[in-house]
N, C-alpha and C. Protein backbone atom coordinates (compact mmCIF):
# COMPACT_ATOMS: atom_id res chain seq x y z
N UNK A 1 183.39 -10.47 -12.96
CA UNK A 1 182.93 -11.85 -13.01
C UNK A 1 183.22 -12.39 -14.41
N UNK A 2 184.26 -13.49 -14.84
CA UNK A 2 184.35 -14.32 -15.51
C UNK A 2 183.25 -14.91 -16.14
N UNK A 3 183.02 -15.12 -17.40
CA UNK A 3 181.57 -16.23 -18.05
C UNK A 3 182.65 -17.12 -18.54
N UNK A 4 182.53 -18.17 -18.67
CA UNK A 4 182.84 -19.26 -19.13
C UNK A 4 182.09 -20.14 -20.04
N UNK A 5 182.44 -20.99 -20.98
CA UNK A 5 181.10 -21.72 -21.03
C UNK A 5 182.13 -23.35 -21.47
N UNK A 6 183.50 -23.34 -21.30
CA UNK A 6 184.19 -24.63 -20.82
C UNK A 6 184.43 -24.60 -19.27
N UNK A 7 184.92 -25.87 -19.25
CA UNK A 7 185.01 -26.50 -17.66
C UNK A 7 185.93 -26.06 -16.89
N UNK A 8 186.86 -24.99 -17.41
CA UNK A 8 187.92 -24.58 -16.98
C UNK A 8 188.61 -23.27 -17.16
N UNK A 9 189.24 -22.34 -16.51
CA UNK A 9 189.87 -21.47 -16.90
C UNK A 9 191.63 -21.54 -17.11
N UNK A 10 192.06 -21.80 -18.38
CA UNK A 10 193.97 -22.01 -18.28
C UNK A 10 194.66 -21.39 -17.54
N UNK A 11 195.56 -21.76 -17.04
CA UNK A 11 196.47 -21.36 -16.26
C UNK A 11 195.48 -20.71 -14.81
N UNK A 12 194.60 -21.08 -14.53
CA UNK A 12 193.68 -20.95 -13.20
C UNK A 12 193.45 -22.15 -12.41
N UNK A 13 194.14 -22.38 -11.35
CA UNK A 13 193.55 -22.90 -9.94
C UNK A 13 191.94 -22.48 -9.49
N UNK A 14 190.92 -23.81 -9.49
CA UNK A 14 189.98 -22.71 -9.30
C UNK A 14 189.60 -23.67 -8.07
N UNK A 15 188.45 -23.34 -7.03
CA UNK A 15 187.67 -24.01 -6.28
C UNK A 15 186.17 -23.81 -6.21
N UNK A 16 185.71 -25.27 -6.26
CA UNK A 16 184.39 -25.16 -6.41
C UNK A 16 183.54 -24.76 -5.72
N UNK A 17 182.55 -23.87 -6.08
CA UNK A 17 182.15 -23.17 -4.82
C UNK A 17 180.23 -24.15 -5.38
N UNK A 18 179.73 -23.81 -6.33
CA UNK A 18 178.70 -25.01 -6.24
C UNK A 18 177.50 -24.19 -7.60
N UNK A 19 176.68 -24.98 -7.75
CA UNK A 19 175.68 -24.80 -9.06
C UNK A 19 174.89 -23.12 -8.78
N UNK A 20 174.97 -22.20 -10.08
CA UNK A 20 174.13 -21.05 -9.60
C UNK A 20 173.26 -21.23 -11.01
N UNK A 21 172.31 -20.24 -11.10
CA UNK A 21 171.28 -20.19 -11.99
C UNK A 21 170.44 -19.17 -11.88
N UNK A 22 169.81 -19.17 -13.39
CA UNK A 22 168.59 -17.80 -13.41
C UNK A 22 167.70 -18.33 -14.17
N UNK A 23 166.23 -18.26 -13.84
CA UNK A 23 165.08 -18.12 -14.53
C UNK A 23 164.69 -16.96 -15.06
N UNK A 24 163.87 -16.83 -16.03
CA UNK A 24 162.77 -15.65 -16.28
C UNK A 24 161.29 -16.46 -17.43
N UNK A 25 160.42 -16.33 -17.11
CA UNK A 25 159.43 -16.35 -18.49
C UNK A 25 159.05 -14.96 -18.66
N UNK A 26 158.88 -15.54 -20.42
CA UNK A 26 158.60 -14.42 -20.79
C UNK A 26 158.05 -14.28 -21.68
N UNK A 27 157.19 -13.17 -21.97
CA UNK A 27 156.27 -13.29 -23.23
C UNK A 27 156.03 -11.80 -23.78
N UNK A 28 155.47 -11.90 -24.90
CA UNK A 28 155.25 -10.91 -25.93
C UNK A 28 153.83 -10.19 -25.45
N UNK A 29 154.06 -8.81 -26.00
CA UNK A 29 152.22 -8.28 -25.37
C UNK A 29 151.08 -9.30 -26.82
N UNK A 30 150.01 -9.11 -26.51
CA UNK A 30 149.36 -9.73 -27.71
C UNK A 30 149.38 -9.08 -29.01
N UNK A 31 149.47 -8.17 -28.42
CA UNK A 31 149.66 -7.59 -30.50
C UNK A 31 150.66 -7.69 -31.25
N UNK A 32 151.94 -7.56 -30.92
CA UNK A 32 153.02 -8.50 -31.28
C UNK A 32 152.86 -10.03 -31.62
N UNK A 33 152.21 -10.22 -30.91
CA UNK A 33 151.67 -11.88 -30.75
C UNK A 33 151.43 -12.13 -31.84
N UNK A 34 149.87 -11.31 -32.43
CA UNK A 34 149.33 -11.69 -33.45
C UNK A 34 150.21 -11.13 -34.58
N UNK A 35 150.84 -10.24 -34.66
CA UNK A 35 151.08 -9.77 -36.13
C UNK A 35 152.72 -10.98 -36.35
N UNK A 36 152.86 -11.86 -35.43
CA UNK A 36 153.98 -12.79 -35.63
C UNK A 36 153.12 -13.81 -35.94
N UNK A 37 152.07 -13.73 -35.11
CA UNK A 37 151.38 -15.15 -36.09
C UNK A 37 151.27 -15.03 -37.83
N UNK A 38 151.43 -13.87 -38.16
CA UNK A 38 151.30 -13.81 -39.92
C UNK A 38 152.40 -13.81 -40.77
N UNK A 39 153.41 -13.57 -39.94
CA UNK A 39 154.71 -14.08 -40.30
C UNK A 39 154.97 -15.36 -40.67
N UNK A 40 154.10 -16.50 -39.99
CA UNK A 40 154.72 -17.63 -40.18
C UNK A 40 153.83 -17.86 -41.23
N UNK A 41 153.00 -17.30 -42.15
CA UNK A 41 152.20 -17.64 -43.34
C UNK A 41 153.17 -17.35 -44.13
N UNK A 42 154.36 -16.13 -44.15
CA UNK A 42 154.84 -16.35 -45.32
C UNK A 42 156.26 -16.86 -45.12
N UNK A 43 156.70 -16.89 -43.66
CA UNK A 43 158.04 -17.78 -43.78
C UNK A 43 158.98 -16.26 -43.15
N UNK A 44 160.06 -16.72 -42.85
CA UNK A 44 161.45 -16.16 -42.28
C UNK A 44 161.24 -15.69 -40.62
N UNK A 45 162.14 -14.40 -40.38
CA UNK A 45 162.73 -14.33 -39.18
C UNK A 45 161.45 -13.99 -38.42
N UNK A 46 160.85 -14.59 -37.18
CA UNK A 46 160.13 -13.49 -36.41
C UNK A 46 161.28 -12.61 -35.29
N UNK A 47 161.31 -11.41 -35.89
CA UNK A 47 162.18 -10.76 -35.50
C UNK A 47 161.50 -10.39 -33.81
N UNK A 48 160.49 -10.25 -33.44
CA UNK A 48 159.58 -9.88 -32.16
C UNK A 48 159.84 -10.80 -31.02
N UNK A 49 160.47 -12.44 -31.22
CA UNK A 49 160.68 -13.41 -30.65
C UNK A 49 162.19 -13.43 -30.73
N UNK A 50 163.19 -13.21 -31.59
CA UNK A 50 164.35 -12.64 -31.21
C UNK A 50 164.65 -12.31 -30.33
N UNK A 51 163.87 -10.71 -30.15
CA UNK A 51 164.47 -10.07 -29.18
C UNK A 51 163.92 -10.55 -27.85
N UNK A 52 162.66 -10.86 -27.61
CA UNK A 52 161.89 -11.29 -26.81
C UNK A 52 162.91 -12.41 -25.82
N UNK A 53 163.93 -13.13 -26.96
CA UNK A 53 164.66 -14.59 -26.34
C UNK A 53 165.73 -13.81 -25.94
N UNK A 54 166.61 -12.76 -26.69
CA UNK A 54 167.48 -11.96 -26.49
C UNK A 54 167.70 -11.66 -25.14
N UNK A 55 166.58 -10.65 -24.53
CA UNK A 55 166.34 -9.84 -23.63
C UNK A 55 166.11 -10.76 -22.67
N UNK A 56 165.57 -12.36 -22.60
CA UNK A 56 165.26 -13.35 -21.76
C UNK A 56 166.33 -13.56 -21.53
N UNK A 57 167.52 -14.30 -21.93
CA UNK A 57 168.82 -14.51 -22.19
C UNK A 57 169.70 -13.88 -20.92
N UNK A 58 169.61 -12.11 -21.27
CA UNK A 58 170.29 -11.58 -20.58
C UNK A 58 169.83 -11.24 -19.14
N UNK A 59 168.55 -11.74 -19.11
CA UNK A 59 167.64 -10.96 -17.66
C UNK A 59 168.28 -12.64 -16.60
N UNK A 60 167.76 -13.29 -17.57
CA UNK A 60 168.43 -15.31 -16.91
C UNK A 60 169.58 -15.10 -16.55
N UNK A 61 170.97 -14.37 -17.21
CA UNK A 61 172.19 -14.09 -17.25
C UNK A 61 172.58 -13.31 -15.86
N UNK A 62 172.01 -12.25 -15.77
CA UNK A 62 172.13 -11.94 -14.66
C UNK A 62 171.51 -11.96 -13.20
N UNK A 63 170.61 -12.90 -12.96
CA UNK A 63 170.09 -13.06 -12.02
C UNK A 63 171.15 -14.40 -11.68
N UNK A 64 171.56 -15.14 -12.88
CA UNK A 64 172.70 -16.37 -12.19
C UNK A 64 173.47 -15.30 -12.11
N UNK A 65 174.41 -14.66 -12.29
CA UNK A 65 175.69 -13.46 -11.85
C UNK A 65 175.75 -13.05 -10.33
N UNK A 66 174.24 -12.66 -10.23
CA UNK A 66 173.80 -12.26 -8.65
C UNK A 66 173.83 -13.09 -8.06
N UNK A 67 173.53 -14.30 -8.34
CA UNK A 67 173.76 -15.48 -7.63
C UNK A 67 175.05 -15.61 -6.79
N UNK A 68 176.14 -15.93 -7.91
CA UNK A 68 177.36 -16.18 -7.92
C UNK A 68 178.02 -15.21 -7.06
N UNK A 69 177.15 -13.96 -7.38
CA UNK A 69 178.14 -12.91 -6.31
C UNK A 69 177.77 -12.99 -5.00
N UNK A 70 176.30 -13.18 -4.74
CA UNK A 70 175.89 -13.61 -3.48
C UNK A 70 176.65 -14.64 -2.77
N UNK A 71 177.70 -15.51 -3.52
CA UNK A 71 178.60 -16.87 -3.00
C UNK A 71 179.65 -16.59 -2.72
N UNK A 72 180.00 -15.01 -3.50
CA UNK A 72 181.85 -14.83 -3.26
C UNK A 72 182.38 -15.42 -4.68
N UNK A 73 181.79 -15.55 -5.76
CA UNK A 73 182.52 -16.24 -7.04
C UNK A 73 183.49 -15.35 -7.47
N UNK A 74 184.71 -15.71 -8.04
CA UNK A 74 185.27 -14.62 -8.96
C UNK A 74 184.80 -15.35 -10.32
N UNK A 75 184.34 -16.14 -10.53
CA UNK A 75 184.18 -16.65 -12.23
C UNK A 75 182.79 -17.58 -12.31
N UNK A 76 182.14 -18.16 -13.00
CA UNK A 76 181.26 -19.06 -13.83
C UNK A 76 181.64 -19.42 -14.86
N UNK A 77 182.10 -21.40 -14.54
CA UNK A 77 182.61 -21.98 -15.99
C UNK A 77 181.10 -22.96 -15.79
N UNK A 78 181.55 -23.54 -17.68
CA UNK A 78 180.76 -24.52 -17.64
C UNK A 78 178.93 -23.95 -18.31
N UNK A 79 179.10 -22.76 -18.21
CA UNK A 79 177.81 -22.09 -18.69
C UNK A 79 176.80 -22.77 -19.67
N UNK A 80 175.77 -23.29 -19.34
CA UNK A 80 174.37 -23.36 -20.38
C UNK A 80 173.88 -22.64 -20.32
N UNK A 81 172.58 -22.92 -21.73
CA UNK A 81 171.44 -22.46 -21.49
C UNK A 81 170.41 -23.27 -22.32
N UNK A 82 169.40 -22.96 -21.82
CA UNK A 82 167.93 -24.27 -21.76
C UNK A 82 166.77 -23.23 -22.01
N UNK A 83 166.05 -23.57 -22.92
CA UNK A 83 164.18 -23.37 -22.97
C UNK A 83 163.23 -24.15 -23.36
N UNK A 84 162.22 -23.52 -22.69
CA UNK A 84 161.25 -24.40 -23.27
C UNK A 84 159.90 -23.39 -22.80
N UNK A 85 158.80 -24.07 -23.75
CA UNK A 85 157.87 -23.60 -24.09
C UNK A 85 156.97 -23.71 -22.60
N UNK A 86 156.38 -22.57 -22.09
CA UNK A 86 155.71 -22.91 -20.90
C UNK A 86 153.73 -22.66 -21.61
N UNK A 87 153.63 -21.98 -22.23
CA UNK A 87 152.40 -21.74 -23.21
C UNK A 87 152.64 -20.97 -24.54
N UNK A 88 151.47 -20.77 -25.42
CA UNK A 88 151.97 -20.80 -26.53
C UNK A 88 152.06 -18.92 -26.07
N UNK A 89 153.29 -18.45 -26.54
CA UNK A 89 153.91 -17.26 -26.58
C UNK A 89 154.63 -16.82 -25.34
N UNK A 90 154.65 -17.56 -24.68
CA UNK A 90 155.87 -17.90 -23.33
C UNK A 90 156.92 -18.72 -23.71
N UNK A 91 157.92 -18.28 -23.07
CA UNK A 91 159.33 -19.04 -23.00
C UNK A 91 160.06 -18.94 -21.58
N UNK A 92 160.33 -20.41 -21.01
CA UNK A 92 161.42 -19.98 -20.37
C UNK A 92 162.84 -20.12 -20.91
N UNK A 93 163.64 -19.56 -20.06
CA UNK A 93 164.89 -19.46 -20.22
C UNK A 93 165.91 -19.59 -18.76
N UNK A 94 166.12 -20.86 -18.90
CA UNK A 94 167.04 -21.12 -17.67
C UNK A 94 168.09 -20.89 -18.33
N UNK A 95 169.42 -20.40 -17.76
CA UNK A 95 170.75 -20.08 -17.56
C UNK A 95 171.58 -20.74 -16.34
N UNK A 96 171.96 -21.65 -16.58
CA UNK A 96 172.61 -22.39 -15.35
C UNK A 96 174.88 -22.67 -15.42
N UNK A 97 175.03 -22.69 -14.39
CA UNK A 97 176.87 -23.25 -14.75
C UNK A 97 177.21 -23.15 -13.27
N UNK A 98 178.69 -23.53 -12.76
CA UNK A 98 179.21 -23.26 -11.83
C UNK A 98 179.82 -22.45 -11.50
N UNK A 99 180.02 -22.42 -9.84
CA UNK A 99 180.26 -20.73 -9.70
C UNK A 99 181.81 -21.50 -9.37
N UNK A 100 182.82 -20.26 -9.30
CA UNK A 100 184.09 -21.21 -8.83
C UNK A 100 184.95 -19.64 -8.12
N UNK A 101 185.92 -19.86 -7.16
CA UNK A 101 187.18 -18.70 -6.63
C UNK A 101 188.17 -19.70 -7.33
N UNK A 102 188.92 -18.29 -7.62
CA UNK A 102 190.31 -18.43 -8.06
C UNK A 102 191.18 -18.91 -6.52
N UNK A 103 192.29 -19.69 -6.73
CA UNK A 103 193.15 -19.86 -5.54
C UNK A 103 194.14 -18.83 -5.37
């Protein structure tokens, strides 16, 4: 399976096969929680929310993949991705694009 994240693949004929996508929320256990809340007293990376978005990222990533394969895709152009805050130490992470066959 192809990722894309322009509208097109060069030198590819493609056909549209139609919109796929993945959700996940996700959140930190609380003790992570809190010891990131003291991070932001003195400033820089919360490294715990990194990975937290990281690992969201790729779980969103492949549940659109499954999608796509569930359709017969050989590729996904056009690829986003979107979050937003669902409570404080939740995130979602939508992953959305089109699925497309090669001709």
């Amino acid at each position: 399976m192809k990722l894309i994240n322009i509208d097109h693949i060069p030198g590819q004929d493609l056909e549209i096969i139609g919109m796929v996508k993945g959700s996940v929320v996700q959140s930190k256990n609380v003790g992570r929680d809190i010891m990131s809340g003291f991070k932001t007293l003195v400033g820089g990376e919360i490294k715990a929310y990194t990975e937290m978005m990281d690992e969201a990222r790729g779980i969103a990533t492949k549940r659109m993949v499954d999608q796509a394969n569930t359709m017969g895709a050989d590729a996904i152009i056009c690829i986003r991705y979107t979050s937003s805050a669902v409570m404080q130490g939740a995130a979602e992470i939508l992953a959305y694009g089109t699925a497309v066959k090669f001709k």
